[in-house]
ModelCIF file with pLDDT and N, C-alpha, C, O atoms, coordinates in Angstrom:
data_MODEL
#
_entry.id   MODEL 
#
_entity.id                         1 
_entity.type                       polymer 
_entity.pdbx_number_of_molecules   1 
#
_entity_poly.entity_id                      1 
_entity_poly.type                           'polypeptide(L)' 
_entity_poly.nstd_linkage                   no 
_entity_poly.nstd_monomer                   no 
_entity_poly.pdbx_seq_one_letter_code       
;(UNK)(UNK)(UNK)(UNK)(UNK)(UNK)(UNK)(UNK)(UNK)(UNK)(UNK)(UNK)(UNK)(UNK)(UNK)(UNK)
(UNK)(UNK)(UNK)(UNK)(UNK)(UNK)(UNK)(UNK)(UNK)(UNK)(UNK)(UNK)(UNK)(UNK)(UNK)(UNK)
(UNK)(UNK)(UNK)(UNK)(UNK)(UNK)(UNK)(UNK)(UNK)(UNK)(UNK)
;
_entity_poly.pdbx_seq_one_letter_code_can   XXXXXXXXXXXXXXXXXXXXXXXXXXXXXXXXXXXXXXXXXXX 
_entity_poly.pdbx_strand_id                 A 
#
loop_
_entity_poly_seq.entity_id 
_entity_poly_seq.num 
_entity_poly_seq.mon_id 
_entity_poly_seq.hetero 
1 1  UNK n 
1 2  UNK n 
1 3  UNK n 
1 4  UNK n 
1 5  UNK n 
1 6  UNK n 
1 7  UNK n 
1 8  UNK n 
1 9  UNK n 
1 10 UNK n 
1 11 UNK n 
1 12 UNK n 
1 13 UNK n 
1 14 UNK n 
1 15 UNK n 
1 16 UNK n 
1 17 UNK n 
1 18 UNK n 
1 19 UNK n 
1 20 UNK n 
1 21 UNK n 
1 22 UNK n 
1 23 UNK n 
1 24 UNK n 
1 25 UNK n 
1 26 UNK n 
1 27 UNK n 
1 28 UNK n 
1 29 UNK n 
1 30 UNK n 
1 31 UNK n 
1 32 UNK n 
1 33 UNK n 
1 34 UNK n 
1 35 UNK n 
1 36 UNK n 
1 37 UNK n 
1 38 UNK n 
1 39 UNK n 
1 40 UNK n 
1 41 UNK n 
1 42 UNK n 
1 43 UNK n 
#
_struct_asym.id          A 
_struct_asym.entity_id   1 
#
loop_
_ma_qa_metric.id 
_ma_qa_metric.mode 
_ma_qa_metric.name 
_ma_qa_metric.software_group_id 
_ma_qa_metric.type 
1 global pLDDT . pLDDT 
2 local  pLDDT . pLDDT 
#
_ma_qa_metric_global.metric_id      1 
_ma_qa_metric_global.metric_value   94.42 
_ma_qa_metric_global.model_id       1 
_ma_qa_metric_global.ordinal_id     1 
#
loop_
_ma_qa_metric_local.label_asym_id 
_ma_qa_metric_local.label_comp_id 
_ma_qa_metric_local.label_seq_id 
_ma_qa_metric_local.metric_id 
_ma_qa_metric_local.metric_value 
_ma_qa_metric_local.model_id 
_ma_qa_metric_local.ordinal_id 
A UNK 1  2 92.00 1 1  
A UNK 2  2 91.00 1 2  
A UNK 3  2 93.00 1 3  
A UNK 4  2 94.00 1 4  
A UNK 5  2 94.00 1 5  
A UNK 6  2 96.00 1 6  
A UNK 7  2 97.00 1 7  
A UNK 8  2 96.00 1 8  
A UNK 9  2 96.00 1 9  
A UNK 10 2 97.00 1 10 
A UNK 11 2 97.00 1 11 
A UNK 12 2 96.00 1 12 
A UNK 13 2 97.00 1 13 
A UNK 14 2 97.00 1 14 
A UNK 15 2 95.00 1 15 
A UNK 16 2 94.00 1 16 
A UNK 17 2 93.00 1 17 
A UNK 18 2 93.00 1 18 
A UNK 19 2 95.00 1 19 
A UNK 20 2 94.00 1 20 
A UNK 21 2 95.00 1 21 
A UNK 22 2 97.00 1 22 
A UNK 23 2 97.00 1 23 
A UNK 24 2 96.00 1 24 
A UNK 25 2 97.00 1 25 
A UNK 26 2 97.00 1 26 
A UNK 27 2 97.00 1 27 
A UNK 28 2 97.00 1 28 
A UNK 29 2 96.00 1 29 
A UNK 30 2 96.00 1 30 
A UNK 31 2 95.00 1 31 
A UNK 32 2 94.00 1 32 
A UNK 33 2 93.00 1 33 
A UNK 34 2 91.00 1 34 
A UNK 35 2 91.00 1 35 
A UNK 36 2 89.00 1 36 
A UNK 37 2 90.00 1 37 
A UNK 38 2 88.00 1 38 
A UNK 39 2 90.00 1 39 
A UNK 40 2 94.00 1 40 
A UNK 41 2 94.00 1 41 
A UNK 42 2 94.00 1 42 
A UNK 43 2 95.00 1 43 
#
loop_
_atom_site.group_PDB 
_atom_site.id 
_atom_site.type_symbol 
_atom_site.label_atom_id 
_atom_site.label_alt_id 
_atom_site.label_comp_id 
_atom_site.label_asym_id 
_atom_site.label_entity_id 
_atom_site.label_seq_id 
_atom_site.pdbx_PDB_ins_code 
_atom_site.Cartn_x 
_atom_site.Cartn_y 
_atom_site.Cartn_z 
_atom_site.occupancy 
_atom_site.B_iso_or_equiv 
_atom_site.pdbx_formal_charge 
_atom_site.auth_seq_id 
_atom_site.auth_comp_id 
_atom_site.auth_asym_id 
_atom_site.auth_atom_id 
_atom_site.pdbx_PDB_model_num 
ATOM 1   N N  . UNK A 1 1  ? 0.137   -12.832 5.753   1.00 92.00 ? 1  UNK A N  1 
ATOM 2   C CA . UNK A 1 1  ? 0.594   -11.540 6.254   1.00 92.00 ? 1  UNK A CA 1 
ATOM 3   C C  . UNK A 1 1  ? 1.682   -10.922 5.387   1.00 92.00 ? 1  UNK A C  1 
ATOM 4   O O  . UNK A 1 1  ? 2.103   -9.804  5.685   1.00 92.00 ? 1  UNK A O  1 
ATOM 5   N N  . UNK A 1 2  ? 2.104   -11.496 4.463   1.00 91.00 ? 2  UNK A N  1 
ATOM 6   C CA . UNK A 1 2  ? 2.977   -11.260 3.348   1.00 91.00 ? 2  UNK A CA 1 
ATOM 7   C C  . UNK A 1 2  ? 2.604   -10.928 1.753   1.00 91.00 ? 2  UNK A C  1 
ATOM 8   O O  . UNK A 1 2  ? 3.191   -10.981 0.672   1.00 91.00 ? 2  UNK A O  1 
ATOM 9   N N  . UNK A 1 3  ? 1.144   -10.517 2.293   1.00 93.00 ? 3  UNK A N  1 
ATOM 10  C CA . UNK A 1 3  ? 0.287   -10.337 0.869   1.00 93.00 ? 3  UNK A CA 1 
ATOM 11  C C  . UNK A 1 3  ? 0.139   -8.479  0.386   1.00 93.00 ? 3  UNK A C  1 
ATOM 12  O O  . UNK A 1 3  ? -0.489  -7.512  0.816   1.00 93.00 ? 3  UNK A O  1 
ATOM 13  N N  . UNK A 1 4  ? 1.064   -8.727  -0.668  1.00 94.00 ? 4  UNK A N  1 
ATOM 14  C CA . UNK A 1 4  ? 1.475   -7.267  -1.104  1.00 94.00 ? 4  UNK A CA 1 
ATOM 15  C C  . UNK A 1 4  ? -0.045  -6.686  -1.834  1.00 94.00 ? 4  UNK A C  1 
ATOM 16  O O  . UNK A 1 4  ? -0.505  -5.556  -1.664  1.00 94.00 ? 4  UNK A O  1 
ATOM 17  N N  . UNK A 1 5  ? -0.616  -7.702  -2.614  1.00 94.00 ? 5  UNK A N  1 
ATOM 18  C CA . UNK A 1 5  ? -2.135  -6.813  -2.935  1.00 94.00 ? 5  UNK A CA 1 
ATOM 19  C C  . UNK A 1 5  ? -2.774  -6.329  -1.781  1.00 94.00 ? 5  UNK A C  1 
ATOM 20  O O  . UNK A 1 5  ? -3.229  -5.197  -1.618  1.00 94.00 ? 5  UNK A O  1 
ATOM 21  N N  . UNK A 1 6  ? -2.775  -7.422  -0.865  1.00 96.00 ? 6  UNK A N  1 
ATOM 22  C CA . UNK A 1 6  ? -3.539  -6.348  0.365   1.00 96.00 ? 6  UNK A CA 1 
ATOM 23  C C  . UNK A 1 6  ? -3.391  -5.454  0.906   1.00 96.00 ? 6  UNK A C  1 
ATOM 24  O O  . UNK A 1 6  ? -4.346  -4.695  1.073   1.00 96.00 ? 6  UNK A O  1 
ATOM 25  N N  . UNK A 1 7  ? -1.691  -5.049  1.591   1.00 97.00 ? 7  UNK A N  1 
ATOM 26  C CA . UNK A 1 7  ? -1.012  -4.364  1.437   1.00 97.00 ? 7  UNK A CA 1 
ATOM 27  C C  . UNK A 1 7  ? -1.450  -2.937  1.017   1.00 97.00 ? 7  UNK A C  1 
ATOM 28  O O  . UNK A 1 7  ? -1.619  -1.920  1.690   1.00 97.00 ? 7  UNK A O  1 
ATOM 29  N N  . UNK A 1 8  ? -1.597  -3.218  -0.488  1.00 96.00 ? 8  UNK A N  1 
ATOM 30  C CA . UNK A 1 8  ? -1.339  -2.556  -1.471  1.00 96.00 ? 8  UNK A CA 1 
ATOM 31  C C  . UNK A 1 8  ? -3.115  -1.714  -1.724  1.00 96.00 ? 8  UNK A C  1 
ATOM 32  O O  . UNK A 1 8  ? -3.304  -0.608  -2.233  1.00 96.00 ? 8  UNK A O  1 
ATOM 33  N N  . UNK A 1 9  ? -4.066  -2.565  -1.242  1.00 96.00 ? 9  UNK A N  1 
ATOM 34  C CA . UNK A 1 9  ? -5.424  -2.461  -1.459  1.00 96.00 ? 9  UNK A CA 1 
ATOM 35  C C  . UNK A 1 9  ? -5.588  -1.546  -0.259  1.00 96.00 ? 9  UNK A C  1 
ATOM 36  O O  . UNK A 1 9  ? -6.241  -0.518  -0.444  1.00 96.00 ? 9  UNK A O  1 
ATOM 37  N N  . UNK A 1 10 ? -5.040  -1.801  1.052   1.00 97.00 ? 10 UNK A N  1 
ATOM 38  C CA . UNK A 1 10 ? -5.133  -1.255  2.360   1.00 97.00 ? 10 UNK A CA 1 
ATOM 39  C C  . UNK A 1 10 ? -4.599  -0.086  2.200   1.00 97.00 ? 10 UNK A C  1 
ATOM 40  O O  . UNK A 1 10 ? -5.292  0.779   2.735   1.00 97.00 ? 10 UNK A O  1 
ATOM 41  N N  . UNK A 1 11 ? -3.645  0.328   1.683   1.00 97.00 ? 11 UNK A N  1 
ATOM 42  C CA . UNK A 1 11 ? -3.033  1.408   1.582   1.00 97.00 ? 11 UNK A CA 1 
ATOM 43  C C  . UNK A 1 11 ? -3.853  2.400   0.914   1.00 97.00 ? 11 UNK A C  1 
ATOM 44  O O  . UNK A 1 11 ? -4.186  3.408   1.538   1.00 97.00 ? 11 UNK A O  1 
ATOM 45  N N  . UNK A 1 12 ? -4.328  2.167   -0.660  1.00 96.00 ? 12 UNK A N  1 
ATOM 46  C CA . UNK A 1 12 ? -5.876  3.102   -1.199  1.00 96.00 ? 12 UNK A CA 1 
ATOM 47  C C  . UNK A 1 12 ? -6.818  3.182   -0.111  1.00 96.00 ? 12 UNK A C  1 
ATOM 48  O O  . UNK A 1 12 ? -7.152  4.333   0.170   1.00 96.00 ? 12 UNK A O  1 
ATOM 49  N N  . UNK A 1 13 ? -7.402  2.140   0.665   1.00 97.00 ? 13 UNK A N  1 
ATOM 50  C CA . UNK A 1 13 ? -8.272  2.424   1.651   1.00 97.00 ? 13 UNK A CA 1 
ATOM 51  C C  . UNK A 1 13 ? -8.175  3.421   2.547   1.00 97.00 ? 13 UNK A C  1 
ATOM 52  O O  . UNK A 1 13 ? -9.131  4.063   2.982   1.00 97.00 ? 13 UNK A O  1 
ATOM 53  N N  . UNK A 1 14 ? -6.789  3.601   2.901   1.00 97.00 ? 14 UNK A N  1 
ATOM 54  C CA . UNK A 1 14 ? -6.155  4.755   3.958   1.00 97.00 ? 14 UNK A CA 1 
ATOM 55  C C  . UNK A 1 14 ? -6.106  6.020   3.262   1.00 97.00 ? 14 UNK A C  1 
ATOM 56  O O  . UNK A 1 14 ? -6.561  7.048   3.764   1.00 97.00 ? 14 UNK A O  1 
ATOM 57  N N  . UNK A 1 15 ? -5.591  5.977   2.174   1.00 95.00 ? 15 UNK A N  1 
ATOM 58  C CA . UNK A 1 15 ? -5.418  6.920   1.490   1.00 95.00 ? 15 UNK A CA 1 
ATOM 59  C C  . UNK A 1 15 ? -6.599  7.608   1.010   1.00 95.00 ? 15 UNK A C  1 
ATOM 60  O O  . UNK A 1 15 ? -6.496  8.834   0.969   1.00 95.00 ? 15 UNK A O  1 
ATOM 61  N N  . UNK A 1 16 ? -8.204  6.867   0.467   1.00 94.00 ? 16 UNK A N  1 
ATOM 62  C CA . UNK A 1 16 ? -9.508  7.450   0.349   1.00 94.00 ? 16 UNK A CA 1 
ATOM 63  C C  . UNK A 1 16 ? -10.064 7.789   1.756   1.00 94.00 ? 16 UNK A C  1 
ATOM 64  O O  . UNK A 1 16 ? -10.764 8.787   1.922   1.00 94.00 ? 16 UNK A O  1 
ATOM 65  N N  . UNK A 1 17 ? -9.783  7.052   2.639   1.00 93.00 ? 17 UNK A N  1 
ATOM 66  C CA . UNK A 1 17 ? -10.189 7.614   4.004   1.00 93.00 ? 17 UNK A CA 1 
ATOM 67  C C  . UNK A 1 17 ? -9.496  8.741   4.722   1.00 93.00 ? 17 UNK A C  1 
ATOM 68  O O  . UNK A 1 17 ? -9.984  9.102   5.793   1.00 93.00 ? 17 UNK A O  1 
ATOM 69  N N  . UNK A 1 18 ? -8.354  9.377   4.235   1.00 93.00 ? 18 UNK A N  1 
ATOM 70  C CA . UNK A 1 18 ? -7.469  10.682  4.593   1.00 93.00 ? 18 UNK A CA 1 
ATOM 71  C C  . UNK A 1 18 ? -6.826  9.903   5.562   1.00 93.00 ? 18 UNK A C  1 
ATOM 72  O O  . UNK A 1 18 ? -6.281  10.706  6.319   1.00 93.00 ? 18 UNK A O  1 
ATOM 73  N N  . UNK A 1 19 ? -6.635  8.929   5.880   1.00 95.00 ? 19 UNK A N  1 
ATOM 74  C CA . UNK A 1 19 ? -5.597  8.393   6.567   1.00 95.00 ? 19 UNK A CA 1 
ATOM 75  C C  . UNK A 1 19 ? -3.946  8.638   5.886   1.00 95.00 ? 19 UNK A C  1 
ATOM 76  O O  . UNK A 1 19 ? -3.519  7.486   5.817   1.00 95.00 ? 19 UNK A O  1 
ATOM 77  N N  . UNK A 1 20 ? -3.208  9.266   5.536   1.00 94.00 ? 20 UNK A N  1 
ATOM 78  C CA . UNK A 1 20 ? -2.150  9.204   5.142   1.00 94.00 ? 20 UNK A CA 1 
ATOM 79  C C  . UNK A 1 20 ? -1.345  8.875   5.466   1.00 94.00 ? 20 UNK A C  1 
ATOM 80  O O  . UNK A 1 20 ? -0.507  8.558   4.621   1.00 94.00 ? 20 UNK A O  1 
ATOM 81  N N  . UNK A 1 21 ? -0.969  8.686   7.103   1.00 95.00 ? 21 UNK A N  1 
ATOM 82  C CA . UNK A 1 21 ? 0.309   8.334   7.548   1.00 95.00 ? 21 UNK A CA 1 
ATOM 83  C C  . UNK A 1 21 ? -0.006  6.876   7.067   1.00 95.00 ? 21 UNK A C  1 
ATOM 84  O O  . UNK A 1 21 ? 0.671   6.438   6.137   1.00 95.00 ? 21 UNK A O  1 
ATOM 85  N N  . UNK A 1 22 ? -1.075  6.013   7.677   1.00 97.00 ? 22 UNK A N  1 
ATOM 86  C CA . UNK A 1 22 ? -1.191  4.950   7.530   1.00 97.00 ? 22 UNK A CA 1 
ATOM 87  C C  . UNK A 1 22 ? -0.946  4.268   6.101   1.00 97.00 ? 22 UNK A C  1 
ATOM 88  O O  . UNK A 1 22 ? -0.500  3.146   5.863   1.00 97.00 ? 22 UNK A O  1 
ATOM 89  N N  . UNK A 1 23 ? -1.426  5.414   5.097   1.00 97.00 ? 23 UNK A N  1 
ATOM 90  C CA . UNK A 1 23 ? -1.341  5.151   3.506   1.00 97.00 ? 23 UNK A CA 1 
ATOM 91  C C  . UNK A 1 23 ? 0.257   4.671   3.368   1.00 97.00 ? 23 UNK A C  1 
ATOM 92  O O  . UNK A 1 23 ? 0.718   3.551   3.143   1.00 97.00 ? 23 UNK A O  1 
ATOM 93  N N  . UNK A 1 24 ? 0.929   5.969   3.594   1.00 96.00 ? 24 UNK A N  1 
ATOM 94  C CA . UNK A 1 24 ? 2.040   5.549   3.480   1.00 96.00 ? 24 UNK A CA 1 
ATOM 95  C C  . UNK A 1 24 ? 2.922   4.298   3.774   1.00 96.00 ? 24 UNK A C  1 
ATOM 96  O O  . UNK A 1 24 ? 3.835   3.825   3.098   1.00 96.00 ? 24 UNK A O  1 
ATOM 97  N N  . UNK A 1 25 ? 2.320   3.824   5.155   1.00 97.00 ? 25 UNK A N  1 
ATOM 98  C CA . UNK A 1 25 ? 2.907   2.258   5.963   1.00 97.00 ? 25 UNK A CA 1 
ATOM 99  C C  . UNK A 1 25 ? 2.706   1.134   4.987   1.00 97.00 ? 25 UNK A C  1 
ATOM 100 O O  . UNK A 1 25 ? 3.540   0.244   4.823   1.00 97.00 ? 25 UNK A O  1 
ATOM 101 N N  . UNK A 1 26 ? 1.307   1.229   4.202   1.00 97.00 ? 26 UNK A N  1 
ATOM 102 C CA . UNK A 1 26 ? 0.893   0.184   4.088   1.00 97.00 ? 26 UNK A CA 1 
ATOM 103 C C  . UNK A 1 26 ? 1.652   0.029   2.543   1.00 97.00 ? 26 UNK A C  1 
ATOM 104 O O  . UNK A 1 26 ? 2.113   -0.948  1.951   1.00 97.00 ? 26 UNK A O  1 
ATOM 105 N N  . UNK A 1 27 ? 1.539   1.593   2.171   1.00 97.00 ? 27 UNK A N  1 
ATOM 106 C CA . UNK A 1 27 ? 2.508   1.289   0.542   1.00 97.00 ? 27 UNK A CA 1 
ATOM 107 C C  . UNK A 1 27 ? 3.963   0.730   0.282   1.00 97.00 ? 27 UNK A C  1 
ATOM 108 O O  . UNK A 1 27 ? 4.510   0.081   -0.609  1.00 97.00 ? 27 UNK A O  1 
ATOM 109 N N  . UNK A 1 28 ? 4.370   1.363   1.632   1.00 97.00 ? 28 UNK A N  1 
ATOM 110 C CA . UNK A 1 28 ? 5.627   0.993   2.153   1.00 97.00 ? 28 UNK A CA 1 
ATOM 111 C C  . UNK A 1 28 ? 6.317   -0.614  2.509   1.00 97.00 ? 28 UNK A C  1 
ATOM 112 O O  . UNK A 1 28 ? 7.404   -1.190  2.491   1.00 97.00 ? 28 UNK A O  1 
ATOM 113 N N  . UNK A 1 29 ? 4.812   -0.877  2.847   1.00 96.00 ? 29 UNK A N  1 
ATOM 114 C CA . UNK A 1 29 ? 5.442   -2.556  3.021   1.00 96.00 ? 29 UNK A CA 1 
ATOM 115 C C  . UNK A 1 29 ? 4.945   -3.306  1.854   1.00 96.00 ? 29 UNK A C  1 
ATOM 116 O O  . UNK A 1 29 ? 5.573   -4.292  1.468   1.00 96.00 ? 29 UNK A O  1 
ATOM 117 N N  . UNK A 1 30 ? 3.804   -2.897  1.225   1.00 96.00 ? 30 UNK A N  1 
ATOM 118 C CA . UNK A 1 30 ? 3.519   -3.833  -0.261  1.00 96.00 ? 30 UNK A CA 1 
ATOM 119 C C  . UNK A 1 30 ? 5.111   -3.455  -1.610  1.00 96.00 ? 30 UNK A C  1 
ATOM 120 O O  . UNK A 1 30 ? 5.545   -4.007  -2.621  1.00 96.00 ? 30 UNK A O  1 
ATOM 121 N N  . UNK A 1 31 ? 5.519   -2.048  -0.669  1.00 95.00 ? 31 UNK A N  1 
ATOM 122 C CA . UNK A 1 31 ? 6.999   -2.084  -1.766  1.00 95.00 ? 31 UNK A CA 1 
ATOM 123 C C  . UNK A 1 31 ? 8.200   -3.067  -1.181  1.00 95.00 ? 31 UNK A C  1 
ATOM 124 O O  . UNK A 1 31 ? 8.885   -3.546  -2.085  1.00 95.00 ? 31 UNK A O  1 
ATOM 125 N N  . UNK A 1 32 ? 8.422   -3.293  -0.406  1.00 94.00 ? 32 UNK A N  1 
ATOM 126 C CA . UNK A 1 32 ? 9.132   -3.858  0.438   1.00 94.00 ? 32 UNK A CA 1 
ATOM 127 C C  . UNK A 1 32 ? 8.586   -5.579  -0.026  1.00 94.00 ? 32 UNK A C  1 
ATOM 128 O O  . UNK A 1 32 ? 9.486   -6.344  -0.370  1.00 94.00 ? 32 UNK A O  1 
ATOM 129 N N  . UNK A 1 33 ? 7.625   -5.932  -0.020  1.00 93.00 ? 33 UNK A N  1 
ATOM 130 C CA . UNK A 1 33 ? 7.557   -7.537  -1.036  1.00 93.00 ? 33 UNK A CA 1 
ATOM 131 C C  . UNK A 1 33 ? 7.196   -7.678  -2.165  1.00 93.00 ? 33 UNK A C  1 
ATOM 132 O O  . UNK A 1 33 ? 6.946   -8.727  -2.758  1.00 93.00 ? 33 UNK A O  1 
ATOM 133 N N  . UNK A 1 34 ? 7.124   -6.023  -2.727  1.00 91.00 ? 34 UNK A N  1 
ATOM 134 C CA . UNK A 1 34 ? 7.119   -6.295  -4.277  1.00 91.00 ? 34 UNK A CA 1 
ATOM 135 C C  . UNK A 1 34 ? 7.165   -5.283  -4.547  1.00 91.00 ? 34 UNK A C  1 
ATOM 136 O O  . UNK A 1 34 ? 6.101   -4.672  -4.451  1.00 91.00 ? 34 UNK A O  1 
ATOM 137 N N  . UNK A 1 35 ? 8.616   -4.368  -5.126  1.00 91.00 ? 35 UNK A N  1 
ATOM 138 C CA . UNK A 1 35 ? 9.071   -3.422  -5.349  1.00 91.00 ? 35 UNK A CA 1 
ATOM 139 C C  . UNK A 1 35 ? 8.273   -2.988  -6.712  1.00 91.00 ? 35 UNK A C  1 
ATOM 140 O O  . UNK A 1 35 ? 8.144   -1.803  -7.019  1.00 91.00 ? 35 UNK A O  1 
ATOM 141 N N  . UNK A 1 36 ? 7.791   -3.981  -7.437  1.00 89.00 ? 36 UNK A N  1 
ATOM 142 C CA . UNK A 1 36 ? 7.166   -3.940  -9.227  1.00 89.00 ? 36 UNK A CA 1 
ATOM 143 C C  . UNK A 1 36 ? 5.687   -4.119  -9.288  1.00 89.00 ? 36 UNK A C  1 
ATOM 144 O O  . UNK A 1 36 ? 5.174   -4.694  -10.248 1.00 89.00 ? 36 UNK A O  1 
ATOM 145 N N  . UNK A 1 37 ? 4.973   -3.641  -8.283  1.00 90.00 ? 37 UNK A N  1 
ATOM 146 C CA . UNK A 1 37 ? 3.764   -3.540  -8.148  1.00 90.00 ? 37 UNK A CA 1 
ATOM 147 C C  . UNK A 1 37 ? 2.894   -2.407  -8.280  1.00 90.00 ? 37 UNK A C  1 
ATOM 148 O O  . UNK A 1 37 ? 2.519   -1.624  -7.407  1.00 90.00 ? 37 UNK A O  1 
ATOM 149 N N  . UNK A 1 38 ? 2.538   -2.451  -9.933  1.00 88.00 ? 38 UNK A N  1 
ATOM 150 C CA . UNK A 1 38 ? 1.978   -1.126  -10.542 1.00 88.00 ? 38 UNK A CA 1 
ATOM 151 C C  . UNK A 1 38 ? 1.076   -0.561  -9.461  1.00 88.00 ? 38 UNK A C  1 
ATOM 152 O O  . UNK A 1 38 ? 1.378   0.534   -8.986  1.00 88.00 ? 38 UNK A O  1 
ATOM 153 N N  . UNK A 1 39 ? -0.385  -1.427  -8.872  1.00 90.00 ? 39 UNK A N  1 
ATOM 154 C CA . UNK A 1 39 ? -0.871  -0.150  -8.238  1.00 90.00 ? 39 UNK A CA 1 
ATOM 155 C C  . UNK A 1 39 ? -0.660  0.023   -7.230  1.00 90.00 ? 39 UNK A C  1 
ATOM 156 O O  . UNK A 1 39 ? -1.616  0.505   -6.623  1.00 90.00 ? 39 UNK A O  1 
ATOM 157 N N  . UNK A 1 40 ? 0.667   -0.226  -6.361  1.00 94.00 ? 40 UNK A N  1 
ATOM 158 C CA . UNK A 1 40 ? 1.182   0.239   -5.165  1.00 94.00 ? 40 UNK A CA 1 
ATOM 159 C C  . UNK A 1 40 ? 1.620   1.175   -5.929  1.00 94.00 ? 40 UNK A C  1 
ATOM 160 O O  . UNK A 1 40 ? 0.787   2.079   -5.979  1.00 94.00 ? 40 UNK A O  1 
ATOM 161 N N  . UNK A 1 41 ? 2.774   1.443   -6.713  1.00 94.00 ? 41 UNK A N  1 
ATOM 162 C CA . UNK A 1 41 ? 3.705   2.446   -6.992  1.00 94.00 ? 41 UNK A CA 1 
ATOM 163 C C  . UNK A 1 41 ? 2.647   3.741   -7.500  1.00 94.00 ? 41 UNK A C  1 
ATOM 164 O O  . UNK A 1 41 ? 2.754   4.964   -7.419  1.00 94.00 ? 41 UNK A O  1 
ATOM 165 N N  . UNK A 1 42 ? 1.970   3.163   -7.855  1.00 94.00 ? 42 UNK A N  1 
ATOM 166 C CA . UNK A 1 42 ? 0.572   4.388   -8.221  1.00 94.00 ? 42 UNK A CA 1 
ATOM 167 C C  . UNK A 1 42 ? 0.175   5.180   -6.803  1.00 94.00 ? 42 UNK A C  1 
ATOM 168 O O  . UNK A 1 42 ? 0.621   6.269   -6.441  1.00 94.00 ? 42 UNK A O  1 
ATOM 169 N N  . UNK A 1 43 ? -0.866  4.261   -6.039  1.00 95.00 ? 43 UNK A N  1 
ATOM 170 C CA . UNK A 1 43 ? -1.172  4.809   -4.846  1.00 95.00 ? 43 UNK A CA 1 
ATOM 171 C C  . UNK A 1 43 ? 0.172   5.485   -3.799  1.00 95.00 ? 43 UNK A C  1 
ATOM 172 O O  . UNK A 1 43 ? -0.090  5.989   -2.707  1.00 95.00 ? 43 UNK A O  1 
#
């Protein structure tokens, strides 16, 4: 439950699905266990 790729994978998923608020949560916590995570900071 501490897995920032998923996180980070979930968050594009939200984000291609027009989910945005959710996009945001999920980018939000893959930054939060890994502030240096190119394709979070991307998405």
């Amino acid at each position: 439950d501490r897995s920032y790729s998923g996180y980070a994978a979930l968050g594009w998923v939200r984000l291609f699905t027009w989910d945005w608020p959710g996009a945001g949560q999920s980018f939000e916590e893959a930054l939060r266990l890994n502030p240096n995570h190119a394709m979070t900071l991307h998405g």
